[in-house]
C-alpha atoms as a PDB file:
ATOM      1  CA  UNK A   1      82.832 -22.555 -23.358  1.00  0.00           C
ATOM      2  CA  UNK A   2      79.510 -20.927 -21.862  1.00  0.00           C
ATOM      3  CA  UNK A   3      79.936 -17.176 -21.060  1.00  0.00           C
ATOM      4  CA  UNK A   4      79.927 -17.906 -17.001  1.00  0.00           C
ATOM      5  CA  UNK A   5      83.008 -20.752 -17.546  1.00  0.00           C
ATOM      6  CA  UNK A   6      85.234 -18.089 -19.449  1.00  0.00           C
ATOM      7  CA  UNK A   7      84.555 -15.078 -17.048  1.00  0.00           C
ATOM      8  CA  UNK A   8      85.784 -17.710 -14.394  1.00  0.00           C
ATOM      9  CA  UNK A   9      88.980 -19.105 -16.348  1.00  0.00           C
ATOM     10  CA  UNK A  10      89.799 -15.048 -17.159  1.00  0.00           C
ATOM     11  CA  UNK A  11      89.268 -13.910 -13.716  1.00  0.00           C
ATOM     12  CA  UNK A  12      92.221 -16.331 -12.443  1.00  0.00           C
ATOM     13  CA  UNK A  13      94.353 -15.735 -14.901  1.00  0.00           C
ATOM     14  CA  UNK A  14      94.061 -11.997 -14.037  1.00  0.00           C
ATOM     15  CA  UNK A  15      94.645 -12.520 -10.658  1.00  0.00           C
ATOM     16  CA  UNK A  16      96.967  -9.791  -9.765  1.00  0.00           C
ATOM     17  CA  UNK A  17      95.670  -6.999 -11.709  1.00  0.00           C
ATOM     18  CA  UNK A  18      93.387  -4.959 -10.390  1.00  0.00           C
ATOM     19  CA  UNK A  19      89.398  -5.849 -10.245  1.00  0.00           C
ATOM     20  CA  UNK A  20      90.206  -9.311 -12.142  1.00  0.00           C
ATOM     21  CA  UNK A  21      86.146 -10.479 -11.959  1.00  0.00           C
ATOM     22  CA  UNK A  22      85.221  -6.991 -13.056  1.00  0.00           C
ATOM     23  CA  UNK A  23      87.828  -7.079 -15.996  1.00  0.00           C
ATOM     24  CA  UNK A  24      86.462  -9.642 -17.306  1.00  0.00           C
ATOM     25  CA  UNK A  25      82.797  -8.897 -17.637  1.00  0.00           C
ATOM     26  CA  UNK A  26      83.647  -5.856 -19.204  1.00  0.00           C
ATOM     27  CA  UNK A  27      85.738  -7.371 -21.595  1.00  0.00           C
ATOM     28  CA  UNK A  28      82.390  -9.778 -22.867  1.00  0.00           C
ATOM     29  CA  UNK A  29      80.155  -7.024 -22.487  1.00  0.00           C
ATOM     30  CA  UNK A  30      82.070  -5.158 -25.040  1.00  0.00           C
ATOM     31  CA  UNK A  31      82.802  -8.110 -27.382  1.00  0.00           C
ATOM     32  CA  UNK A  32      79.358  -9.521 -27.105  1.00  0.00           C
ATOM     33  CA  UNK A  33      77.766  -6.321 -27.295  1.00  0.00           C
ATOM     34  CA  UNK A  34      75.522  -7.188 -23.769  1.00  0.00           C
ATOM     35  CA  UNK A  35      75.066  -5.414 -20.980  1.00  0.00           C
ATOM     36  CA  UNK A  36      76.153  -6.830 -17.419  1.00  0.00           C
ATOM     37  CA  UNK A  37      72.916  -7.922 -16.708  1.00  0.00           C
ATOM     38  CA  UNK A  38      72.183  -9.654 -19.726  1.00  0.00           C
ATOM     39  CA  UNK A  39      75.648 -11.263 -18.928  1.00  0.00           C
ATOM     40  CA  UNK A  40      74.819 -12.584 -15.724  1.00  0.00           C
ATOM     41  CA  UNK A  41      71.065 -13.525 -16.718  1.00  0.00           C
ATOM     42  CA  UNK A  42      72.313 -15.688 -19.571  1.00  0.00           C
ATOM     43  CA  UNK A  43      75.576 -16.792 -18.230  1.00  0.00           C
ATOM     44  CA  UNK A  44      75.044 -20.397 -19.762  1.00  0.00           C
ATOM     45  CA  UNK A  45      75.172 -19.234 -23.398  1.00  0.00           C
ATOM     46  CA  UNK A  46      77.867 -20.298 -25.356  1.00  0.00           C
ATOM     47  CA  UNK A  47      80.783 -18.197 -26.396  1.00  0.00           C
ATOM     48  CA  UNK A  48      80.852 -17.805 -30.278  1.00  0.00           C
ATOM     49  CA  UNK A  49      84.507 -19.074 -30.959  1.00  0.00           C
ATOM     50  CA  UNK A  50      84.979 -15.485 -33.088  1.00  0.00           C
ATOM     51  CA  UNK A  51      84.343 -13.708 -29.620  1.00  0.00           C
ATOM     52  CA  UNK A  52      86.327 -16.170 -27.741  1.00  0.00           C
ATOM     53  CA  UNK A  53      89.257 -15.033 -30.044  1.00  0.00           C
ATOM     54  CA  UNK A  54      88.691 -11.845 -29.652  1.00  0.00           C
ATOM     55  CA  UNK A  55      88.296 -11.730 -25.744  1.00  0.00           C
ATOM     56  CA  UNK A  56      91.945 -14.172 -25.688  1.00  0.00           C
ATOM     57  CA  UNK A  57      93.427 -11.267 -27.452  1.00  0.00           C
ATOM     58  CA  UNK A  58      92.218  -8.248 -25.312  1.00  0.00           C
ATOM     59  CA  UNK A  59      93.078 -10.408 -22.231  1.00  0.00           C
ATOM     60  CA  UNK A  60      96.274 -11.040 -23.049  1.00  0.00           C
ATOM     61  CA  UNK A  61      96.849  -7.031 -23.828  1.00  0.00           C
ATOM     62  CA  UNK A  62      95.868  -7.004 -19.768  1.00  0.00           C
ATOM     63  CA  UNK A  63      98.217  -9.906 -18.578  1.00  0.00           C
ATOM     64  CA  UNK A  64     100.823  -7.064 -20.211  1.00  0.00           C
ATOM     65  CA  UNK A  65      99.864  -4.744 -17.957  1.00  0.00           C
ATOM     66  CA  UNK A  66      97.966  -2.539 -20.777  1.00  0.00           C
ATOM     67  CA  UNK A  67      95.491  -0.761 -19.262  1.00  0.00           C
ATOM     68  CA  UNK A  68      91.728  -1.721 -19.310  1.00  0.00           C
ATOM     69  CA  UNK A  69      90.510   1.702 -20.831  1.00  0.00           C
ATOM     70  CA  UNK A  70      92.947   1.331 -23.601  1.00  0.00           C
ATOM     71  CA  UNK A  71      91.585  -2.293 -24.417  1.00  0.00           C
ATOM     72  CA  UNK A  72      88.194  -1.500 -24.409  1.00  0.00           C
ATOM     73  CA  UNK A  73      88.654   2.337 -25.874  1.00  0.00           C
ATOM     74  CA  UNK A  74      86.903   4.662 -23.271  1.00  0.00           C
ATOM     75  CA  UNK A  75      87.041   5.688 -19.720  1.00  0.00           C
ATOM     76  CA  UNK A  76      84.087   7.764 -18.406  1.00  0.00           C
ATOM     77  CA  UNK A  77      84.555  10.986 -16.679  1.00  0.00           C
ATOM     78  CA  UNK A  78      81.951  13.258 -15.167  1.00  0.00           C
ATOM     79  CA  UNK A  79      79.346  10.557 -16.416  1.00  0.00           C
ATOM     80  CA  UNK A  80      80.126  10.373 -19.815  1.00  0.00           C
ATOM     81  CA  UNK A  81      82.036   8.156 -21.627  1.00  0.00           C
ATOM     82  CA  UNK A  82      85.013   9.105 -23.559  1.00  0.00           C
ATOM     83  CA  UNK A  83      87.301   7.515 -26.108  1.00  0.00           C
ATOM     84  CA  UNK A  84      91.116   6.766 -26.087  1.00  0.00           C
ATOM     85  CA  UNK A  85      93.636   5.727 -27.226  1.00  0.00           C
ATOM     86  CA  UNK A  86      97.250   5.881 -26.546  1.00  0.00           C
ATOM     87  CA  UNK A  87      97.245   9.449 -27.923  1.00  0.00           C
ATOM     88  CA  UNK A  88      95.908  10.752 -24.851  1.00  0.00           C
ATOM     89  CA  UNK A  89      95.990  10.417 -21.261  1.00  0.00           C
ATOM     90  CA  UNK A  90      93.248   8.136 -19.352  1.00  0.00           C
ATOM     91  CA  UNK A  91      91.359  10.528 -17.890  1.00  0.00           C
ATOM     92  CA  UNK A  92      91.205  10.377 -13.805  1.00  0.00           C
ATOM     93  CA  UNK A  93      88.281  11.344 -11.200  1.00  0.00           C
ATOM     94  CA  UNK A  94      90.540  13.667  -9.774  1.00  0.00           C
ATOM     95  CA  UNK A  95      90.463  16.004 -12.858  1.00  0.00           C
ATOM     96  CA  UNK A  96      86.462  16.185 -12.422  1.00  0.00           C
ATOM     97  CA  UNK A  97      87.416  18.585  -9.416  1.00  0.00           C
ATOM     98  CA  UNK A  98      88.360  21.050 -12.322  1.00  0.00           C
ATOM     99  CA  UNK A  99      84.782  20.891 -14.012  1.00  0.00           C
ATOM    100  CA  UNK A 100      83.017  21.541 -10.336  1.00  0.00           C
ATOM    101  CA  UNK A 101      85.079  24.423  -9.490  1.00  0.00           C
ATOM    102  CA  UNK A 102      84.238  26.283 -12.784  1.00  0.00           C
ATOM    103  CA  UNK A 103      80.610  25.621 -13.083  1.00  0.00           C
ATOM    104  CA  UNK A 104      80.264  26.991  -9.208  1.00  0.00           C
ATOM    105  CA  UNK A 105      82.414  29.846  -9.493  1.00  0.00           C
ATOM    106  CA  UNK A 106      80.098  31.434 -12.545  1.00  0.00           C
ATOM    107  CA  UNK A 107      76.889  30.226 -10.842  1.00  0.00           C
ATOM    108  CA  UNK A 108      78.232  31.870  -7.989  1.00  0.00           C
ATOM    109  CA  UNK A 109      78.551  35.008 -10.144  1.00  0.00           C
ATOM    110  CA  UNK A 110      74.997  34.371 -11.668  1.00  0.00           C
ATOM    111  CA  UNK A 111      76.756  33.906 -15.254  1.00  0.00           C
ATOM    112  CA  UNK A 112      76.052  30.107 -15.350  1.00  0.00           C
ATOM    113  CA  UNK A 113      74.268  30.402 -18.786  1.00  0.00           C
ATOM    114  CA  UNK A 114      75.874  33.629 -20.268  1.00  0.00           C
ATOM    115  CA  UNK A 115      77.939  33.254 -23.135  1.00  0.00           C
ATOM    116  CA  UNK A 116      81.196  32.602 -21.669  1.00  0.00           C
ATOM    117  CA  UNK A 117      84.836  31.932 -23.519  1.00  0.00           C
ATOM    118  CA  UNK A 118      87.024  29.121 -22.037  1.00  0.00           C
ATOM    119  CA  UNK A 119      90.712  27.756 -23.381  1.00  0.00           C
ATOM    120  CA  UNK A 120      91.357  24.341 -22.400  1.00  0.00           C
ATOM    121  CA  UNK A 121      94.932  24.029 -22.697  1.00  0.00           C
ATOM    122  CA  UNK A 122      96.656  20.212 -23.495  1.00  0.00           C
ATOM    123  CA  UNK A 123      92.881  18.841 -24.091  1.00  0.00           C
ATOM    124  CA  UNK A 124      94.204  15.621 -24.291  1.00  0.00           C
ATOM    125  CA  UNK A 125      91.310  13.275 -24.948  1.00  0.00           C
ATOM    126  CA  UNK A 126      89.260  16.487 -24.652  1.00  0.00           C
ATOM    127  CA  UNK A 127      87.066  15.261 -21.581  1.00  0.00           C
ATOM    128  CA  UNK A 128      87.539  18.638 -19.556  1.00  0.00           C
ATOM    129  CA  UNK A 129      86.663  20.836 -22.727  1.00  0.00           C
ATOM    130  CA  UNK A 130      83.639  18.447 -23.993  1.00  0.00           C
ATOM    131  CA  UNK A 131      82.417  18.440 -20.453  1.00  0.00           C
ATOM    132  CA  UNK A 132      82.819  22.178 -20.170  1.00  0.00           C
ATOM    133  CA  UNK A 133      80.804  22.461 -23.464  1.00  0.00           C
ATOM    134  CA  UNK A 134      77.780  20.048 -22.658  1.00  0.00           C
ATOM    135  CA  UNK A 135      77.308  21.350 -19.280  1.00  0.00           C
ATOM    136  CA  UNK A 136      76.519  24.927 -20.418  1.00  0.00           C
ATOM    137  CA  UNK A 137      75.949  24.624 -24.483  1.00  0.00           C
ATOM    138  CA  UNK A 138      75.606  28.694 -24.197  1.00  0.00           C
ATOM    139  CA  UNK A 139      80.248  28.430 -23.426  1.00  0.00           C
ATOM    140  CA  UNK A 140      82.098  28.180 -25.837  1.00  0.00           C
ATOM    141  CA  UNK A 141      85.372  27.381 -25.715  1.00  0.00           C
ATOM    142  CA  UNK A 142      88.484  26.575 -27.801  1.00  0.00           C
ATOM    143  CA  UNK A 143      90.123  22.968 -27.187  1.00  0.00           C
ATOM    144  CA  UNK A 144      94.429  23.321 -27.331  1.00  0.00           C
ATOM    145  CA  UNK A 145      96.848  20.458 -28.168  1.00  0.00           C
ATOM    146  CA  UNK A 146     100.049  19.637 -29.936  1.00  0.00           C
ATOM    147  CA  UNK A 147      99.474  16.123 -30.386  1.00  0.00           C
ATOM    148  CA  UNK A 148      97.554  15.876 -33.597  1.00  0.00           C
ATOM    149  CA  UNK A 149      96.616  12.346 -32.248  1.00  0.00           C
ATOM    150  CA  UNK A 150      95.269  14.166 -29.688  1.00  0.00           C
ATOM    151  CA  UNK A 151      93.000  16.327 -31.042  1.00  0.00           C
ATOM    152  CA  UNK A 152      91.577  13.650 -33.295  1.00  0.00           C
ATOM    153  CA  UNK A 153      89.805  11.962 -30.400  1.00  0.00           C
ATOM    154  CA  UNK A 154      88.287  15.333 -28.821  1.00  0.00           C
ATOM    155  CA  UNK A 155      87.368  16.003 -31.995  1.00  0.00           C
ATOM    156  CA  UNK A 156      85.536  12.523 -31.983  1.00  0.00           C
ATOM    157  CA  UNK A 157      84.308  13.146 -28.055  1.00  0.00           C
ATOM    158  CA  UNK A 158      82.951  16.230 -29.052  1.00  0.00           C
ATOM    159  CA  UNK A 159      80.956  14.908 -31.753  1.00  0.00           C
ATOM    160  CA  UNK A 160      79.877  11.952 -29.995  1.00  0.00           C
ATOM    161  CA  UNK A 161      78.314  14.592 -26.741  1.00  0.00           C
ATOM    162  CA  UNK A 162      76.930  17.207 -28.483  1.00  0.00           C
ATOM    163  CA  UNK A 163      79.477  19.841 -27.651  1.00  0.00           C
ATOM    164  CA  UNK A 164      80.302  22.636 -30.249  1.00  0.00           C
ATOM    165  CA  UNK A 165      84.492  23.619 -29.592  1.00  0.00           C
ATOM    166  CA  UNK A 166      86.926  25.267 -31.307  1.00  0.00           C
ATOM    167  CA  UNK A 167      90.226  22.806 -32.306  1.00  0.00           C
ATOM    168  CA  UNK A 168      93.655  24.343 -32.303  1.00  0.00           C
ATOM    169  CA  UNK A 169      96.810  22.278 -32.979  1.00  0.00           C
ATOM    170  CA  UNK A 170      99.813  24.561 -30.947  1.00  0.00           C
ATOM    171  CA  UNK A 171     101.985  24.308 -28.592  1.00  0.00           C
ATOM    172  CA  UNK A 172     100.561  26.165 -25.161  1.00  0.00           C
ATOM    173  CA  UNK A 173     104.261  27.162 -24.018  1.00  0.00           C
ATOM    174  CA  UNK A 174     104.485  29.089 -27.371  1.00  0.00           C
ATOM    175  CA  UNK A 175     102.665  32.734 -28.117  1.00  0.00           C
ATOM    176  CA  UNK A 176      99.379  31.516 -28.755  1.00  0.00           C
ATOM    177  CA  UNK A 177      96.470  33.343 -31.372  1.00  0.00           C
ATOM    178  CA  UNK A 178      94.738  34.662 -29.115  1.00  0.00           C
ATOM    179  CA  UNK A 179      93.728  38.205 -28.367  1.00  0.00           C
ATOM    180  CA  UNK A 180      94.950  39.247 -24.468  1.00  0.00           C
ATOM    181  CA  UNK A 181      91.901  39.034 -22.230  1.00  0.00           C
ATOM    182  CA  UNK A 182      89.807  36.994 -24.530  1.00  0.00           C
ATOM    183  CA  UNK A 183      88.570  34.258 -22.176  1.00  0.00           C
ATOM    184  CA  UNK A 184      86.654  34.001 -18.928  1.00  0.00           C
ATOM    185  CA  UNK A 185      88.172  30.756 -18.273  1.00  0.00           C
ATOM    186  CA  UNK A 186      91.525  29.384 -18.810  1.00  0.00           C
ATOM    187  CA  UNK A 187      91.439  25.560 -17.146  1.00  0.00           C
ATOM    188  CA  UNK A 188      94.143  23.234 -17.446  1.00  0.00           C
ATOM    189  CA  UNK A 189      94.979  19.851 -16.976  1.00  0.00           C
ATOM    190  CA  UNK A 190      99.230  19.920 -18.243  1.00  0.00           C
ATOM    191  CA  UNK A 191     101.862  17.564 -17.924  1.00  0.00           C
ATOM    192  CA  UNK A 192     103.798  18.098 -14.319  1.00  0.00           C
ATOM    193  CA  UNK A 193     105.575  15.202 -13.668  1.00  0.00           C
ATOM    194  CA  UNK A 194     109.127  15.070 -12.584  1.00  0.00           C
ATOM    195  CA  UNK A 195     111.332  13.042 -14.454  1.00  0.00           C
ATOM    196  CA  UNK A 196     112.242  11.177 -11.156  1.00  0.00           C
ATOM    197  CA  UNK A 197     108.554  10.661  -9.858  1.00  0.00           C
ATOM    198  CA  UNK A 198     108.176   9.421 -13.584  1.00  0.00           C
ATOM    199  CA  UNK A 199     110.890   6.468 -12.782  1.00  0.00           C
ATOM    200  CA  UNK A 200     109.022   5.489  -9.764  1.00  0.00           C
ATOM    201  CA  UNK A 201     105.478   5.423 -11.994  1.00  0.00           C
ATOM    202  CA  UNK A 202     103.654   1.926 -12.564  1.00  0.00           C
ATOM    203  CA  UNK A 203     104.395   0.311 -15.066  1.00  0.00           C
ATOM    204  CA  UNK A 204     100.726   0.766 -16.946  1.00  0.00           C
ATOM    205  CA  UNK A 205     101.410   3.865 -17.053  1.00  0.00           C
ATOM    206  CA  UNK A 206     104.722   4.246 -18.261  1.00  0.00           C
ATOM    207  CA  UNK A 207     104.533   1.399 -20.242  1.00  0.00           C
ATOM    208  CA  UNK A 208     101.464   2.543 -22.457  1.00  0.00           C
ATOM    209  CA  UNK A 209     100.324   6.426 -21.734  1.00  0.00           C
ATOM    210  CA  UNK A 210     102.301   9.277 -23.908  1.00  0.00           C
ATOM    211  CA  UNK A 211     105.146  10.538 -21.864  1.00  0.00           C
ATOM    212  CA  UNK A 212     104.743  13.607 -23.192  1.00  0.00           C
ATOM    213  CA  UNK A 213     102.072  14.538 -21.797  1.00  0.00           C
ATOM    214  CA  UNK A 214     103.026  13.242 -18.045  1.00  0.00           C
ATOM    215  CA  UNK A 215     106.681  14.676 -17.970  1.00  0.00           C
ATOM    216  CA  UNK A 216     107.274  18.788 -19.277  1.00  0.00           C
ATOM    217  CA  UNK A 217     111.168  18.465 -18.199  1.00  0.00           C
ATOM    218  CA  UNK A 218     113.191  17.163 -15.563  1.00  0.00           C
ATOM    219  CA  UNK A 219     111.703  19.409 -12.378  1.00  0.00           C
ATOM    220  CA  UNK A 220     108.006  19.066 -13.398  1.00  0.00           C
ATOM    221  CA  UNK A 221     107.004  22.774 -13.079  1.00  0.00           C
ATOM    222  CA  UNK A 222     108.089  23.526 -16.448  1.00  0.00           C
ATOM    223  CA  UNK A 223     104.532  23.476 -18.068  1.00  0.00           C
ATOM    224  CA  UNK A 224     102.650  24.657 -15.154  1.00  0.00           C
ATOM    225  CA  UNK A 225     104.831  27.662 -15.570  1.00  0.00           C
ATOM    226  CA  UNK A 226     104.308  28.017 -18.772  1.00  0.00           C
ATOM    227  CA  UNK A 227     100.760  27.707 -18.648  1.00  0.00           C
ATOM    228  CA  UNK A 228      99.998  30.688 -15.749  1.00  0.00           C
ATOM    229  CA  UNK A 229     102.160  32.389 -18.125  1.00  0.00           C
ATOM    230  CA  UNK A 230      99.418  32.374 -20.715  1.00  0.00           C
ATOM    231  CA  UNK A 231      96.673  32.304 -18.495  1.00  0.00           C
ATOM    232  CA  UNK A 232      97.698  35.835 -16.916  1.00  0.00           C
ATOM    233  CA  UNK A 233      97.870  37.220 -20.668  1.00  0.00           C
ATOM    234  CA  UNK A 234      94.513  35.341 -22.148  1.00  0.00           C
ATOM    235  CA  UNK A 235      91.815  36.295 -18.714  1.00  0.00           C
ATOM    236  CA  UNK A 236      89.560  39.074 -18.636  1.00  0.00           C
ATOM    237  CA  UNK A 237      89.896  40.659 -15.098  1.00  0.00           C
ATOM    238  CA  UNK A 238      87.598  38.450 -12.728  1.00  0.00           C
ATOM    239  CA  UNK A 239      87.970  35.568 -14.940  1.00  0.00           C
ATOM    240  CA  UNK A 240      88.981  32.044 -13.413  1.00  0.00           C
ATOM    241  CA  UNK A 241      92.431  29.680 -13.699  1.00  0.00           C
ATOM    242  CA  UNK A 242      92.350  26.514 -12.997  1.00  0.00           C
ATOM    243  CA  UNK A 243      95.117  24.117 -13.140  1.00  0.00           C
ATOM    244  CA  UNK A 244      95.293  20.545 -12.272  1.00  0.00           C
ATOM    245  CA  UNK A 245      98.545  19.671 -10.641  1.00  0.00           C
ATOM    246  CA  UNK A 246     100.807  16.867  -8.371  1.00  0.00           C
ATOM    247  CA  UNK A 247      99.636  16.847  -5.222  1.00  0.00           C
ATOM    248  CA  UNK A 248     103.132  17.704  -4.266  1.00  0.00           C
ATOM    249  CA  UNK A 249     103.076  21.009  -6.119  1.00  0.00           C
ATOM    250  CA  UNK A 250     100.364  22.954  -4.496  1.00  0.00           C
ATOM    251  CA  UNK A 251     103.027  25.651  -3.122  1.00  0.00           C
ATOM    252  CA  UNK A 252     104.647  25.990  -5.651  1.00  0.00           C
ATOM    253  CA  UNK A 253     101.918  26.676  -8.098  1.00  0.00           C
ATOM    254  CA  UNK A 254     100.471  29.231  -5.720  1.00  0.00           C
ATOM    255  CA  UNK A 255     104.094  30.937  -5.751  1.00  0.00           C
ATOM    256  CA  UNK A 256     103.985  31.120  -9.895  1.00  0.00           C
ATOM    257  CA  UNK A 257     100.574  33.582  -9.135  1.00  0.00           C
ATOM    258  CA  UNK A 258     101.936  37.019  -8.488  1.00  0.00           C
ATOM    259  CA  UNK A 259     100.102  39.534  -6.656  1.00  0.00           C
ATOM    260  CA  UNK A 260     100.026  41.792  -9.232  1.00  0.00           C
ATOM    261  CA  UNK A 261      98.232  39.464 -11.786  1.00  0.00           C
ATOM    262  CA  UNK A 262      96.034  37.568  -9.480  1.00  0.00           C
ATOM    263  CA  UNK A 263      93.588  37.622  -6.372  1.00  0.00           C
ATOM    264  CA  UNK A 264      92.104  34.719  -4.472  1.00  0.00           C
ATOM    265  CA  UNK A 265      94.965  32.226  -5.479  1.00  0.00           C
ATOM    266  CA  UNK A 266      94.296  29.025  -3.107  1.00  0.00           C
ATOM    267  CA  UNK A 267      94.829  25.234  -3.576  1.00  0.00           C
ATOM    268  CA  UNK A 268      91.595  23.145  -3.821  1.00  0.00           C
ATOM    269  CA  UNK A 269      92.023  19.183  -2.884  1.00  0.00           C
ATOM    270  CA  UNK A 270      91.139  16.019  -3.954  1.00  0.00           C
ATOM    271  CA  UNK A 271      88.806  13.302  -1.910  1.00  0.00           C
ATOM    272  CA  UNK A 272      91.741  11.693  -0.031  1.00  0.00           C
ATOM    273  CA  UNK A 273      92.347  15.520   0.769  1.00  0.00           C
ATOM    274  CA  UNK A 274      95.207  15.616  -0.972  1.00  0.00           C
ATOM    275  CA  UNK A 275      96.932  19.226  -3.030  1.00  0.00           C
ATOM    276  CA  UNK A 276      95.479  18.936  -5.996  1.00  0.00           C
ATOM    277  CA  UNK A 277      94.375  22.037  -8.268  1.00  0.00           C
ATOM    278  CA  UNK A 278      95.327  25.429  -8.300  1.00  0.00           C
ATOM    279  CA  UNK A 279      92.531  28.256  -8.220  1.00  0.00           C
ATOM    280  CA  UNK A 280      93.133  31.667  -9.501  1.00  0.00           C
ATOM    281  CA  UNK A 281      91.452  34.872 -10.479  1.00  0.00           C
ATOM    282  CA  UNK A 282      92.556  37.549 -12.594  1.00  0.00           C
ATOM    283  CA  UNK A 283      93.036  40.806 -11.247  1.00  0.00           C
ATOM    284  CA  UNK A 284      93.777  43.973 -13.425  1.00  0.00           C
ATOM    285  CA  UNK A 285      97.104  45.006 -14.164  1.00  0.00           C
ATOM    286  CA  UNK A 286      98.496  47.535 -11.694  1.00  0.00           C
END
């Protein structure tokens, strides 16, 4: 079977998933170790029956509903590519909002470049940390997660971009060991998913990404809560929260953010314009 006869055979048996023509070219391009365009320019070369095993395999993981960046390994985000696995989360576009809002606010403040301290807490695959970290080499920051799994891979993303980050294995809803008012930034992607909106989830992502890092508890807010909690005690005064959050939530994110802790509190949105990120900064203590 030539290379253009088994996209064509894969892309209708996908039919139903999303992108089905796409899907399939990145599957070969990652098997055959080509590029799109070599794909398409030699699209009469013959499939080594090795790769054509391999490709049957990772398409079948797709007719299961897996999803594609867990087959091929990665997902970019903020124009890098980063690996998973189903240790973390597949990083989303929305989540790049969090990296924009922190490299504008220190511009802003002409401390782009200084040496800045961030905690990134639930790292996850590490793709807000690592992109903290290679955007301004001069931060440095300290990369939180429970999931040992976890940490593993933004250990390996970290390696693989160039960005030097501290690794701690904790739980962010427990005391952390960290001296009060030790960071500039405190950014945050947690899990806030209700266990009902969780029932109503596709079933790629409940099927195959870690519930525990979608779902805190049964009303959603638990870890949000926790983590404002930590960010209030962890912030020098003027320094920045950020927290990623449902797009249902804004309000009450903005209500966890007393007066007395924090100044400029406001909701920033996503491209459909949607609640999706809570801004904060920290104020001192009255």
């Amino acid at each position: 079977m030539t290379r253009k006869e088994w996209k064509i055979q894969a892309t209708r048996r996908l039919e139903g998933t999303d992108a089905p023509a796409l899907t399939a070219q990145l599957l070969m391009c990652q098997v055959l170790g080509v590029d799109r365009v070599a794909l398409v320019a030699h699209s009469e070369v013959p499939v080594p029956a090795e790769a054509e095993e391999r490709l049957e395999a990772m398409l079948a993981r797709r007719m299961a509903g897996e999803p594609l960046a867990y087959i091929l390994g990665v997902r970019e985000f903020y124009g890098r590519d980063f690996a998973v696995d189903r240790h973390t989360l597949i990083p989303r576009p929305e989540t790049e909002h969090l990296i924009e809002e922190a490299l504008a606010y220190f511009d802003r403040r002409g401390e782009g470049h200084a040496a800045l301290r961030f905690a990134d807490l639930g790292t996850g695959s590490g793709c807000i940390a690592v992109t903290l970290a290679a955007e301004r080499p001069s931060w440095r920051g300290c990369a939180v997660d429970i999931s040992e799994g976890a940490l593993a891979k933004a250990r390996a993303n970290a390696r693989e971009h160039g960005a030097e980050l501290e690794f701690l294995h904790a739980d962010f809803t427990q005391a952390l060991p960290f001296a009060e008012a030790s960071f500039d930034l405190v950014v945050s992607n947690p899990p806030y998913i209700s266990e009902e909106e969780y029932a109503g989830l596709d079933a790629g992502v409940k099927d195959f990404e870690p519930r525990t890092a979608l779902v805190p508890g049964p009303e959603g807010m638990e870890h949000p809560r926790a983590v404002e909690e930590a960010a209030r005690r962890l912030l020098r005064p003027g320094g920045l929260f950020l927290m990623e959050h449902g797009w249902l939530q804004g309000e009450a994110c903005r209500a966890l953010c007393s007066k007395r802790f924090w100044t400029d509190v406001h909701t920033g949105c996503d491209l459909a314009g949607r609640d999706r990120y809570l801004v904060a900064i920290r104020t001192p203590e009255a």
